[in-house]
PDB file of N, CA and C in Angstrom:
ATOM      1  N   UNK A   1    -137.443-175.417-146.399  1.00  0.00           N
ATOM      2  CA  UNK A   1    -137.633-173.978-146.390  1.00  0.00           C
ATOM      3  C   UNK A   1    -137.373-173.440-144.994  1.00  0.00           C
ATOM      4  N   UNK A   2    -137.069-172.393-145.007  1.00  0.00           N
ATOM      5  CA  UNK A   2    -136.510-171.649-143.714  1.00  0.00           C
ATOM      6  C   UNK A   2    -135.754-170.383-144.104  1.00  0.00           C
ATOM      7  N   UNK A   3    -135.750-169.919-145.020  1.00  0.00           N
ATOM      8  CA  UNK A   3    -134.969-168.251-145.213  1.00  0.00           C
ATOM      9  C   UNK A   3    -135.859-167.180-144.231  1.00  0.00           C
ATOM     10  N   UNK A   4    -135.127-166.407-144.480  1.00  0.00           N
ATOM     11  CA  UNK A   4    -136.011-165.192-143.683  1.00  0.00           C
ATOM     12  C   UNK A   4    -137.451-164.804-144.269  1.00  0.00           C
ATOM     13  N   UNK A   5    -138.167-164.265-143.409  1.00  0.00           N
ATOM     14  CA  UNK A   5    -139.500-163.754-143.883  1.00  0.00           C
ATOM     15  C   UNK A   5    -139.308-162.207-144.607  1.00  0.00           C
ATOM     16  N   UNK A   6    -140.004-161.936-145.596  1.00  0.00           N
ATOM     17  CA  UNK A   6    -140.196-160.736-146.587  1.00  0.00           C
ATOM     18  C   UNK A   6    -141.096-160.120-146.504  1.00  0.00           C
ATOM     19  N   UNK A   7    -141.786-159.132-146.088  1.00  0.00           N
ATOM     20  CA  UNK A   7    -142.673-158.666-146.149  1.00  0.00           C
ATOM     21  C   UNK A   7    -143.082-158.357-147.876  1.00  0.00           C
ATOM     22  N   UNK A   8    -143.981-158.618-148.428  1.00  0.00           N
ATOM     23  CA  UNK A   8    -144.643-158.955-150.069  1.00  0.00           C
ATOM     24  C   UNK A   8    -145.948-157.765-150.024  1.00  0.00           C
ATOM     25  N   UNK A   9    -146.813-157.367-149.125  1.00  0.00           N
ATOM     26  CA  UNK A   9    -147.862-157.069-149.640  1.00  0.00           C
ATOM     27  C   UNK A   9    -148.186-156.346-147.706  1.00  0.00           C
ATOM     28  N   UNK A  10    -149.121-154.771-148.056  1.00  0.00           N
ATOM     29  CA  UNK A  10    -149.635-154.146-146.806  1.00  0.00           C
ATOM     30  C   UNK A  10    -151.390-154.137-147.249  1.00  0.00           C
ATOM     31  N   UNK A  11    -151.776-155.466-146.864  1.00  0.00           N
ATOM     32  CA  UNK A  11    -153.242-155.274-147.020  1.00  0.00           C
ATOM     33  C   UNK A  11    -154.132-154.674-146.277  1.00  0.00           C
ATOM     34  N   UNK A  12    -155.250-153.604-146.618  1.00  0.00           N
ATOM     35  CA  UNK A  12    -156.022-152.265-146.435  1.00  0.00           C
ATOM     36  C   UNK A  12    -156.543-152.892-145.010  1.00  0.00           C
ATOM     37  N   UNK A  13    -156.893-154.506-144.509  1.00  0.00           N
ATOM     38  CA  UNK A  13    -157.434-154.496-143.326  1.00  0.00           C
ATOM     39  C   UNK A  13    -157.295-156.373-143.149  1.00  0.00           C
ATOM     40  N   UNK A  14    -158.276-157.110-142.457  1.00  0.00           N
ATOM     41  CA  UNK A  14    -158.147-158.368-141.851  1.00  0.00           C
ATOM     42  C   UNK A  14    -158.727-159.148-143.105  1.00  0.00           C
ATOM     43  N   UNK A  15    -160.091-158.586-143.463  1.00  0.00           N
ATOM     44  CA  UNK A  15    -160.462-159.833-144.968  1.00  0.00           C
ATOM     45  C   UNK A  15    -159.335-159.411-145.799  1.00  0.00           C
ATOM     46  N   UNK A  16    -158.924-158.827-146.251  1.00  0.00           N
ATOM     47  CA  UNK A  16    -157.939-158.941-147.140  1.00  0.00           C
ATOM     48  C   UNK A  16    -156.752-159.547-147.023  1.00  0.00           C
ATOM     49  N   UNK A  17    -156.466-159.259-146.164  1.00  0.00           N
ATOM     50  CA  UNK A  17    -155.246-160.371-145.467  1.00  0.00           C
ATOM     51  C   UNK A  17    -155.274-161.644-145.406  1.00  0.00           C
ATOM     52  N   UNK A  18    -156.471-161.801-144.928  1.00  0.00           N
ATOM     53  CA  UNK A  18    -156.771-163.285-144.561  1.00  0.00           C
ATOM     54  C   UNK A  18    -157.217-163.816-146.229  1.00  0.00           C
ATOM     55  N   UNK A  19    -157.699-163.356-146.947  1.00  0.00           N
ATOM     56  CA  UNK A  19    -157.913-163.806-148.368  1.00  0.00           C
ATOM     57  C   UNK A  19    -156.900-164.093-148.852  1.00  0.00           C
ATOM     58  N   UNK A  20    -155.632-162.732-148.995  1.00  0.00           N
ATOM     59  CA  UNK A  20    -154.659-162.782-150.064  1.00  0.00           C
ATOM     60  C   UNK A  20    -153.934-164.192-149.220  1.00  0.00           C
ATOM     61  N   UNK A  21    -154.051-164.167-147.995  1.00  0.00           N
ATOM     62  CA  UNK A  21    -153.559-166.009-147.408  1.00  0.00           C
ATOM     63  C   UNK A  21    -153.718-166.905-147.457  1.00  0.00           C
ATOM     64  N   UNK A  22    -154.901-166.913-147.279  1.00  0.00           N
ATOM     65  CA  UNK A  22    -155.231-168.385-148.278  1.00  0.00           C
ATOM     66  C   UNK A  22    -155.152-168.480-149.609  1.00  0.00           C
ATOM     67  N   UNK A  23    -155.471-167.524-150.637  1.00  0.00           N
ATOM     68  CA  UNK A  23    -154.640-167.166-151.780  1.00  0.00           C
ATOM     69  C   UNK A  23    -153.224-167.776-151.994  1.00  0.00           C
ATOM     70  N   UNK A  24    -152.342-167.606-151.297  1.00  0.00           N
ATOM     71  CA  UNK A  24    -151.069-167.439-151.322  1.00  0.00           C
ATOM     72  C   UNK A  24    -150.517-168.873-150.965  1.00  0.00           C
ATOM     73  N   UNK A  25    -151.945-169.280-149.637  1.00  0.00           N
ATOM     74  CA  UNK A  25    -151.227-170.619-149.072  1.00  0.00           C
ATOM     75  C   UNK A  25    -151.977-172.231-150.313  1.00  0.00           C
ATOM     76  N   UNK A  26    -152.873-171.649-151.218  1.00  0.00           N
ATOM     77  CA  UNK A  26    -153.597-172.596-152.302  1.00  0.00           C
ATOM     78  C   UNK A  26    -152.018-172.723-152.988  1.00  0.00           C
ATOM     79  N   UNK A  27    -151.568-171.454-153.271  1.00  0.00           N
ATOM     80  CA  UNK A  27    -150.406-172.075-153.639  1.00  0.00           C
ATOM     81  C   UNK A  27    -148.930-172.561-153.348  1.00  0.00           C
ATOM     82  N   UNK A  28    -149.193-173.282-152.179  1.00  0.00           N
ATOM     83  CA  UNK A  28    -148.394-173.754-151.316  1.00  0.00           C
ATOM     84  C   UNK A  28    -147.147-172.747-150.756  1.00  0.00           C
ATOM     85  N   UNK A  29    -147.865-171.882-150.706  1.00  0.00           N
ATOM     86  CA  UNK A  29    -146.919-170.451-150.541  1.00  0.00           C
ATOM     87  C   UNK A  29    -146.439-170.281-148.598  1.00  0.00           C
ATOM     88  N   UNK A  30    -145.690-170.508-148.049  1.00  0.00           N
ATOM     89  CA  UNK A  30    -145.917-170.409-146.437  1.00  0.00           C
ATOM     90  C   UNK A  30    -146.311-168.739-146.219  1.00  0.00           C
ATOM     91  N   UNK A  31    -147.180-168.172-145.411  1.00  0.00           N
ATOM     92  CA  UNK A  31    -147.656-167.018-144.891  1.00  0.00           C
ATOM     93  C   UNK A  31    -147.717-166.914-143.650  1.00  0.00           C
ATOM     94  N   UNK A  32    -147.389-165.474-143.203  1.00  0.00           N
ATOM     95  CA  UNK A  32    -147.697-164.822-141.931  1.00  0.00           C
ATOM     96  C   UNK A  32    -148.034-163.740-142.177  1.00  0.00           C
ATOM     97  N   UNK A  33    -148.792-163.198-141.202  1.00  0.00           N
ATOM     98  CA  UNK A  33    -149.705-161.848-141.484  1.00  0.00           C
ATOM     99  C   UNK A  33    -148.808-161.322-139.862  1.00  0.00           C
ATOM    100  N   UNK A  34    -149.005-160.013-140.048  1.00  0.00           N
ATOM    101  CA  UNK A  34    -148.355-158.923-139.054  1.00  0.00           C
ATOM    102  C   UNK A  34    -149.252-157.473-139.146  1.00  0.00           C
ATOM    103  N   UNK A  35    -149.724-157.428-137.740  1.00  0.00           N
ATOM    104  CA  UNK A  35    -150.682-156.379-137.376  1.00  0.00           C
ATOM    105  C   UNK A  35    -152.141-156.430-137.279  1.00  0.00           C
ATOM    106  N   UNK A  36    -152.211-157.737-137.702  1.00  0.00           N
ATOM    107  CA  UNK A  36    -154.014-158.134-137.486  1.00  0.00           C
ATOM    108  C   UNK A  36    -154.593-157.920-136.340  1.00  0.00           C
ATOM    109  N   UNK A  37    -154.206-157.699-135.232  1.00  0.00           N
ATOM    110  CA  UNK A  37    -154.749-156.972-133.778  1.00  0.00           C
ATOM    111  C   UNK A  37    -154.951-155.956-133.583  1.00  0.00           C
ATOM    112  N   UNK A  38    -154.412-154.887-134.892  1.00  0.00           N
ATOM    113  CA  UNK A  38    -154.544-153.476-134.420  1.00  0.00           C
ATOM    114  C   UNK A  38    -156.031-153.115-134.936  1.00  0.00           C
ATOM    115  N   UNK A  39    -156.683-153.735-135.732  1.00  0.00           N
ATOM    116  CA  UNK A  39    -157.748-153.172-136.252  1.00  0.00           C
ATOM    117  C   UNK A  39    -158.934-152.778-134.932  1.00  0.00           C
ATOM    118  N   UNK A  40    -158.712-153.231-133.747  1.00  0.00           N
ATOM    119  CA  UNK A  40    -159.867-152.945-132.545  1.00  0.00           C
ATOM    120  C   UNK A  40    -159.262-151.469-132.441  1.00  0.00           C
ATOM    121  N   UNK A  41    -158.340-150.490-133.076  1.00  0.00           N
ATOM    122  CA  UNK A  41    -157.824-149.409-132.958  1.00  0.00           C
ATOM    123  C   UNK A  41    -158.481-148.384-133.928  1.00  0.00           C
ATOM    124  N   UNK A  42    -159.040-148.837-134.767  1.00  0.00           N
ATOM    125  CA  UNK A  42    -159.808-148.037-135.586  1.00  0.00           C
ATOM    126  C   UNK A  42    -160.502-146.796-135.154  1.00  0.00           C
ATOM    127  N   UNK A  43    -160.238-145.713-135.961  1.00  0.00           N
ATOM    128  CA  UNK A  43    -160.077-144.323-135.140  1.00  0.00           C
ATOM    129  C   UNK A  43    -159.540-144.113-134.873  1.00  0.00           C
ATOM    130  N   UNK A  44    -158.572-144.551-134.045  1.00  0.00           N
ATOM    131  CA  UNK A  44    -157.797-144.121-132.947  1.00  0.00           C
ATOM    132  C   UNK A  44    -156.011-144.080-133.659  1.00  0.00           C
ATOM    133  N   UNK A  45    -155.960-144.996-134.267  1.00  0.00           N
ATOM    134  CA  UNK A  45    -154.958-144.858-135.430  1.00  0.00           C
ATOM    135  C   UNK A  45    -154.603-144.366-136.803  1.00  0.00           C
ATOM    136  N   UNK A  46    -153.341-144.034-137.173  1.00  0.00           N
ATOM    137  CA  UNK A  46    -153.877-143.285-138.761  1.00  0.00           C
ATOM    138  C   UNK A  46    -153.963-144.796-139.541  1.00  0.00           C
ATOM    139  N   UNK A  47    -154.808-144.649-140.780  1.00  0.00           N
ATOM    140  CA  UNK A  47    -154.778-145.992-141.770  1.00  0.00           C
ATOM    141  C   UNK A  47    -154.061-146.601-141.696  1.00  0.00           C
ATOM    142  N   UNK A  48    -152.726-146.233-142.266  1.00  0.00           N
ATOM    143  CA  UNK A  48    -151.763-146.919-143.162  1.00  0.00           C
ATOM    144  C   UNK A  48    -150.618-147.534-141.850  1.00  0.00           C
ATOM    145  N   UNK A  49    -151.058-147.041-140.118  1.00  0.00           N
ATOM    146  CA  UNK A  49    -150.587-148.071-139.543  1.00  0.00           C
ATOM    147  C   UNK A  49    -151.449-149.126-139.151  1.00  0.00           C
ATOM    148  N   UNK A  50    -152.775-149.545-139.494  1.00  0.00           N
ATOM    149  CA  UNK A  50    -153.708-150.446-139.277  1.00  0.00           C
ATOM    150  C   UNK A  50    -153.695-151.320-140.084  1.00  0.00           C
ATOM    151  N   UNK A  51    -152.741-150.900-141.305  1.00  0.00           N
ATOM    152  CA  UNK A  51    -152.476-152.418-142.177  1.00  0.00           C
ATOM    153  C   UNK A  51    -152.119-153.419-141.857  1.00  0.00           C
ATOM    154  N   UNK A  52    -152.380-154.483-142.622  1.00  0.00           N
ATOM    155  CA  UNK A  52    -151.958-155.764-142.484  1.00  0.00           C
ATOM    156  C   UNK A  52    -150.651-156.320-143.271  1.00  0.00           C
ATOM    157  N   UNK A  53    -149.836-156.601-142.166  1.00  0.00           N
ATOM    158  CA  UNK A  53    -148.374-156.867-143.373  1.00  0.00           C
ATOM    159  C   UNK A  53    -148.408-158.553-144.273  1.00  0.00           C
ATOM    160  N   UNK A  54    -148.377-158.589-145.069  1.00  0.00           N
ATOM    161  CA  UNK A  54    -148.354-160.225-145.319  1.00  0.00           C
ATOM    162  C   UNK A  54    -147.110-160.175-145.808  1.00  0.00           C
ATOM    163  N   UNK A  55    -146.514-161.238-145.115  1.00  0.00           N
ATOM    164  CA  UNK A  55    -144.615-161.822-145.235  1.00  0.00           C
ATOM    165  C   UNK A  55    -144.625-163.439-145.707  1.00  0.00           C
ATOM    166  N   UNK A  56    -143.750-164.004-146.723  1.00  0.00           N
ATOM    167  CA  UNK A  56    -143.471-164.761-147.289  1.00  0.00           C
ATOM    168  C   UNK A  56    -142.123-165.293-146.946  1.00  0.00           C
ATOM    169  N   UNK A  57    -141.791-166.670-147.098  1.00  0.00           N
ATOM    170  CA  UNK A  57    -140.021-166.654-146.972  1.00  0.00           C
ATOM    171  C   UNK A  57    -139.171-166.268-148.083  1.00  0.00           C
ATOM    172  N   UNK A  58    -138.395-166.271-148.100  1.00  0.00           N
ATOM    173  CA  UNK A  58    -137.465-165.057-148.889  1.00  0.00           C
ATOM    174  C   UNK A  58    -137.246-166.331-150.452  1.00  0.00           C
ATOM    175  N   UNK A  59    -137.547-167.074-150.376  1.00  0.00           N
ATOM    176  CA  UNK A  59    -137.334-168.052-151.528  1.00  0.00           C
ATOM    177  C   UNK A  59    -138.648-168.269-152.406  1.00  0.00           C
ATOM    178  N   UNK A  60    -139.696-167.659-151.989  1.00  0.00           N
ATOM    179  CA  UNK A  60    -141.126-167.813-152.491  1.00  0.00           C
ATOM    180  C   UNK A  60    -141.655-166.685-152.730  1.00  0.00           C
ATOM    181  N   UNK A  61    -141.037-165.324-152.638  1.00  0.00           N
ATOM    182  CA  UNK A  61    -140.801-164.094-152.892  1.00  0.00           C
ATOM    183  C   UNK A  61    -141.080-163.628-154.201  1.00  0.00           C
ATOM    184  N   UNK A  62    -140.719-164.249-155.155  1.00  0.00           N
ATOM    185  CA  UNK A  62    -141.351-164.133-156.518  1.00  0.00           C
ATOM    186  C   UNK A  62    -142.473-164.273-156.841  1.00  0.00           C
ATOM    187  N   UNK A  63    -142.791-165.868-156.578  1.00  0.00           N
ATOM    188  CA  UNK A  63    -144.066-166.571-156.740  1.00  0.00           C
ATOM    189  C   UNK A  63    -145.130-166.050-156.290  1.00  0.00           C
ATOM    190  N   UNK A  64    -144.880-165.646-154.989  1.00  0.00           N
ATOM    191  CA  UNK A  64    -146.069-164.502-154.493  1.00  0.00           C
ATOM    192  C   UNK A  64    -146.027-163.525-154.373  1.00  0.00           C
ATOM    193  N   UNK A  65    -145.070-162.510-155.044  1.00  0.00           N
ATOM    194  CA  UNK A  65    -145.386-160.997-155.798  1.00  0.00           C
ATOM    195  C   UNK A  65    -145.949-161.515-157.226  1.00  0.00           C
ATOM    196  N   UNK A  66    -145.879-162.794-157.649  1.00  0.00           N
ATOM    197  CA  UNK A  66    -146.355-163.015-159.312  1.00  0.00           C
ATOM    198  C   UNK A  66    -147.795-162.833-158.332  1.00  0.00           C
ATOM    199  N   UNK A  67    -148.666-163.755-157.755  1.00  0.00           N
ATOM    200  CA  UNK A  67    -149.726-163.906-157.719  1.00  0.00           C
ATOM    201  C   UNK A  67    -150.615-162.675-156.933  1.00  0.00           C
ATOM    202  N   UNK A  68    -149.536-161.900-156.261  1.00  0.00           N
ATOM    203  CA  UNK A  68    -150.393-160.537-155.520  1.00  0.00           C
ATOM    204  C   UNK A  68    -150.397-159.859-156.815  1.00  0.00           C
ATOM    205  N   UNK A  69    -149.685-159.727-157.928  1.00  0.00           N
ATOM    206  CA  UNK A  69    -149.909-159.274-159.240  1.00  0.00           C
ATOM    207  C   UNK A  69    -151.004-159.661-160.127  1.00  0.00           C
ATOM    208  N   UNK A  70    -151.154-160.459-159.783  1.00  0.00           N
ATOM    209  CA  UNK A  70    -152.221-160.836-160.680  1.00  0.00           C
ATOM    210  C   UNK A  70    -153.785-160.782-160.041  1.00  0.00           C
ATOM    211  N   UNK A  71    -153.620-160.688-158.614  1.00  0.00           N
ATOM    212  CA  UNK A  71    -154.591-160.596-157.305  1.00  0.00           C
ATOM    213  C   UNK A  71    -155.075-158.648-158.183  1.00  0.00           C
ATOM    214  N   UNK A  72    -154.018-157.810-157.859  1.00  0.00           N
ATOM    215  CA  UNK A  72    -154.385-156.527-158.422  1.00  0.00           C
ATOM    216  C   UNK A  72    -154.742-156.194-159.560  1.00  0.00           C
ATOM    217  N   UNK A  73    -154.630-157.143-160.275  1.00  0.00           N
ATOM    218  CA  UNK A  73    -155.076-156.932-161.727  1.00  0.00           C
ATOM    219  C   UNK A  73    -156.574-157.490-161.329  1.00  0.00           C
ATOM    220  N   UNK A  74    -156.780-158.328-161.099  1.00  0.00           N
ATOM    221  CA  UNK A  74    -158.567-158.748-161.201  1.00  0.00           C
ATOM    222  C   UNK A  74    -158.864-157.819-160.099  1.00  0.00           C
ATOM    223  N   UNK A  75    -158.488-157.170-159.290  1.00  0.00           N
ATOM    224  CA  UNK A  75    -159.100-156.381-158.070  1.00  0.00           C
ATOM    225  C   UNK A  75    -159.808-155.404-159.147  1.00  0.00           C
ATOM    226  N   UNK A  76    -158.946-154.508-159.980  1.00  0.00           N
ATOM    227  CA  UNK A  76    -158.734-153.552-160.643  1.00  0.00           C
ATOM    228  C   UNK A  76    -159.883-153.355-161.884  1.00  0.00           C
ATOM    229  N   UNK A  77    -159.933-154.956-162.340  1.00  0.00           N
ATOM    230  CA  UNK A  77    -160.961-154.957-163.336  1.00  0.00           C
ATOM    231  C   UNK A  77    -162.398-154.837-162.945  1.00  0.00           C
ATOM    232  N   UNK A  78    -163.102-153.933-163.624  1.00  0.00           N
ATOM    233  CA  UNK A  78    -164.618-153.946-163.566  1.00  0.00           C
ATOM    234  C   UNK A  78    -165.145-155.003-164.480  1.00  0.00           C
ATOM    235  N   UNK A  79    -166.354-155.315-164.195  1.00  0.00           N
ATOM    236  CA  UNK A  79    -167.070-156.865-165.238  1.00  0.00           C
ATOM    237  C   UNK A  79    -168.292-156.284-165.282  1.00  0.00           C
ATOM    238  N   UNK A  80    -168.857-156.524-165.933  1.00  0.00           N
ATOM    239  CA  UNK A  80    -170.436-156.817-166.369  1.00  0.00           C
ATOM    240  C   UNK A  80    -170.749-158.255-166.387  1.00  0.00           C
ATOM    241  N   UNK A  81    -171.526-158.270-165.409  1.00  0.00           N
ATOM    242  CA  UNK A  81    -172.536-159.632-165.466  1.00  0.00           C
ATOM    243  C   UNK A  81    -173.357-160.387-166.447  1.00  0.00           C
ATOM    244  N   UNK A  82    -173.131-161.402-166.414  1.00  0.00           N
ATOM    245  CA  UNK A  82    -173.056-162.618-167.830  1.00  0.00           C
ATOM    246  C   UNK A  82    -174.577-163.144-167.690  1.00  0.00           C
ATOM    247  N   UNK A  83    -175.218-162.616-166.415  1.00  0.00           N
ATOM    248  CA  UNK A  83    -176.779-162.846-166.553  1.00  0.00           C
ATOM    249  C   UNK A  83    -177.595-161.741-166.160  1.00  0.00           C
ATOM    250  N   UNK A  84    -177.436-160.745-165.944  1.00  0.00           N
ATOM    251  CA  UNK A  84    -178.261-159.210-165.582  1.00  0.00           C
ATOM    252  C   UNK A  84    -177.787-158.415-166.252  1.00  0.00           C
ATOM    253  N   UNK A  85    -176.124-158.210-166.692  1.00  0.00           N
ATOM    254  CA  UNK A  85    -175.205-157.354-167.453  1.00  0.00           C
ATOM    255  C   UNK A  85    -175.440-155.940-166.767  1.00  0.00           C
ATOM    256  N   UNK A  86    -175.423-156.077-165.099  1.00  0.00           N
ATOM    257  CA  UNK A  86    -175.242-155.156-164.551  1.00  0.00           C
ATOM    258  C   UNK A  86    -173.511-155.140-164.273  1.00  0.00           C
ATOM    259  N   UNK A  87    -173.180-153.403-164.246  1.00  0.00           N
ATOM    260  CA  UNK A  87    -171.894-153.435-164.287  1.00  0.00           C
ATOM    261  C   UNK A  87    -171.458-153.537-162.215  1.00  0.00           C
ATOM    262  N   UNK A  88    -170.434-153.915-162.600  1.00  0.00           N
ATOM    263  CA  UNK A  88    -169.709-154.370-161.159  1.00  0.00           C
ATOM    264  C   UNK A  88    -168.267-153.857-160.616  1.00  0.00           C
ATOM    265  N   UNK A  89    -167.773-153.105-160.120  1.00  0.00           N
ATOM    266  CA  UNK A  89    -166.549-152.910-159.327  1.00  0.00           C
ATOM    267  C   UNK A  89    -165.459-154.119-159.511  1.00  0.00           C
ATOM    268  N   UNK A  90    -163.965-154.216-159.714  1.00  0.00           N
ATOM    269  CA  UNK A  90    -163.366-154.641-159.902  1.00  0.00           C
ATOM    270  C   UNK A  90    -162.872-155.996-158.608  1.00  0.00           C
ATOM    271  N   UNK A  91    -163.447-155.204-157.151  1.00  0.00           N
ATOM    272  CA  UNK A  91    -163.459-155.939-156.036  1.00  0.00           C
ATOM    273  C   UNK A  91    -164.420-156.665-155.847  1.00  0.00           C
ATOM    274  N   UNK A  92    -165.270-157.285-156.864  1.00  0.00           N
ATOM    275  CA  UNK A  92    -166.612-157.598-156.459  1.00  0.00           C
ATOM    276  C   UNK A  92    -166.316-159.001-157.315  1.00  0.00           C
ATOM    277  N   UNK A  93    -166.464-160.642-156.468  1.00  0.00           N
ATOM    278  CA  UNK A  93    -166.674-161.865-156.818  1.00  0.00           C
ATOM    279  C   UNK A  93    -167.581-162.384-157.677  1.00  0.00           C
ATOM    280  N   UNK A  94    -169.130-161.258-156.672  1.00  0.00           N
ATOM    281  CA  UNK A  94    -170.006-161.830-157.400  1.00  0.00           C
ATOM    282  C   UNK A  94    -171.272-160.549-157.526  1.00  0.00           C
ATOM    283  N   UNK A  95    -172.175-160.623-158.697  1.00  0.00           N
ATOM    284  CA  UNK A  95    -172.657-159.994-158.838  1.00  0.00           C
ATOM    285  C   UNK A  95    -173.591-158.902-158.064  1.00  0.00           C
ATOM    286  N   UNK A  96    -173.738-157.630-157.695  1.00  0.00           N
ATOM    287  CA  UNK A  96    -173.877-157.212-156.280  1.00  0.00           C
ATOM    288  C   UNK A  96    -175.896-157.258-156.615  1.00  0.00           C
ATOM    289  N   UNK A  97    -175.988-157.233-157.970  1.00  0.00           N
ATOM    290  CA  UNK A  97    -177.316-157.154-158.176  1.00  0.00           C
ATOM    291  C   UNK A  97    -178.434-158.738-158.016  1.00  0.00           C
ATOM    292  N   UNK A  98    -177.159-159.516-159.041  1.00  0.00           N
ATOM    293  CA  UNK A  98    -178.171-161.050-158.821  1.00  0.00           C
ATOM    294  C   UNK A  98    -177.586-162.182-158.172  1.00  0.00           C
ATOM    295  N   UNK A  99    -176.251-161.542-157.597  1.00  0.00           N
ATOM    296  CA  UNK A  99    -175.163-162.980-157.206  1.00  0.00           C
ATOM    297  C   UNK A  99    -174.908-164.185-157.893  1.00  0.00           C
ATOM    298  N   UNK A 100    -174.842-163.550-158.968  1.00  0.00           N
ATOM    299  CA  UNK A 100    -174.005-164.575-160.597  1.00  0.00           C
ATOM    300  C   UNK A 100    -172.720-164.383-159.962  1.00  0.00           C
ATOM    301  N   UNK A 101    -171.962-165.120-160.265  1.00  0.00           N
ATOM    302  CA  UNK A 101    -170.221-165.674-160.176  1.00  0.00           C
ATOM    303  C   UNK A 101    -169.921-164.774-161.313  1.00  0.00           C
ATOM    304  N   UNK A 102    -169.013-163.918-160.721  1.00  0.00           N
ATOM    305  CA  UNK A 102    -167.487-163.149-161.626  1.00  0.00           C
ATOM    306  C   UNK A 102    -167.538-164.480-162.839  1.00  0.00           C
ATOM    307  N   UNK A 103    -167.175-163.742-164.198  1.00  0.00           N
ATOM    308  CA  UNK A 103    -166.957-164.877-164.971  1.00  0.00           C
ATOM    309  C   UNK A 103    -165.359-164.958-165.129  1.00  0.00           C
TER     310      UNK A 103
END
């Protein structure tokens, strides 16, 4: 591997970045993140240049727009909890009320 890098995904800040990367790198995906230093700028910058770029090589480009696809789909979904059946935000792992595991 060695094609050029692609930029795939502008994540909202540093955990996200750093998640959707190891995300990306479970699946043997190579990653680089671009702009993770600007966040000590907060305030001082508008948002959407404080993102985080995550870039892929140009041959793995699919594979990880499949899995940032599927990353936004569970972001997206709300759950109800399988032991309190309190309802939960789509960004949420684990239960914010009893910390049950997302099922």
């Amino acid at each position: 591997m060695g094609g050029p890098w692609i930029k795939v995904y502008d994540a909202a800040n540093n955990l996200e970045a750093y998640s959707l990367k190891g995300m990306l790198e479970s699946e043997h995906i190579e990653v680089q993140l671009s702009g993770e230093c600007l966040s000590s700028a907060t305030g001082e910058l508008p948002t959407d240049v404080l993102q985080v770029g995550v870039w892929v090589r140009e041959e793995q480009v699919q594979l990880a727009r499949q899995q940032l696809a599927q990353y936004e789909h569970t972001a997206a979904s709300s759950w109800n909890c399988p032991q309190c059946a309190e309802h939960n935000e789509g960004q949420f792992e684990i239960c914010w009320q009893c910390g049950c595991d997302r099922p």
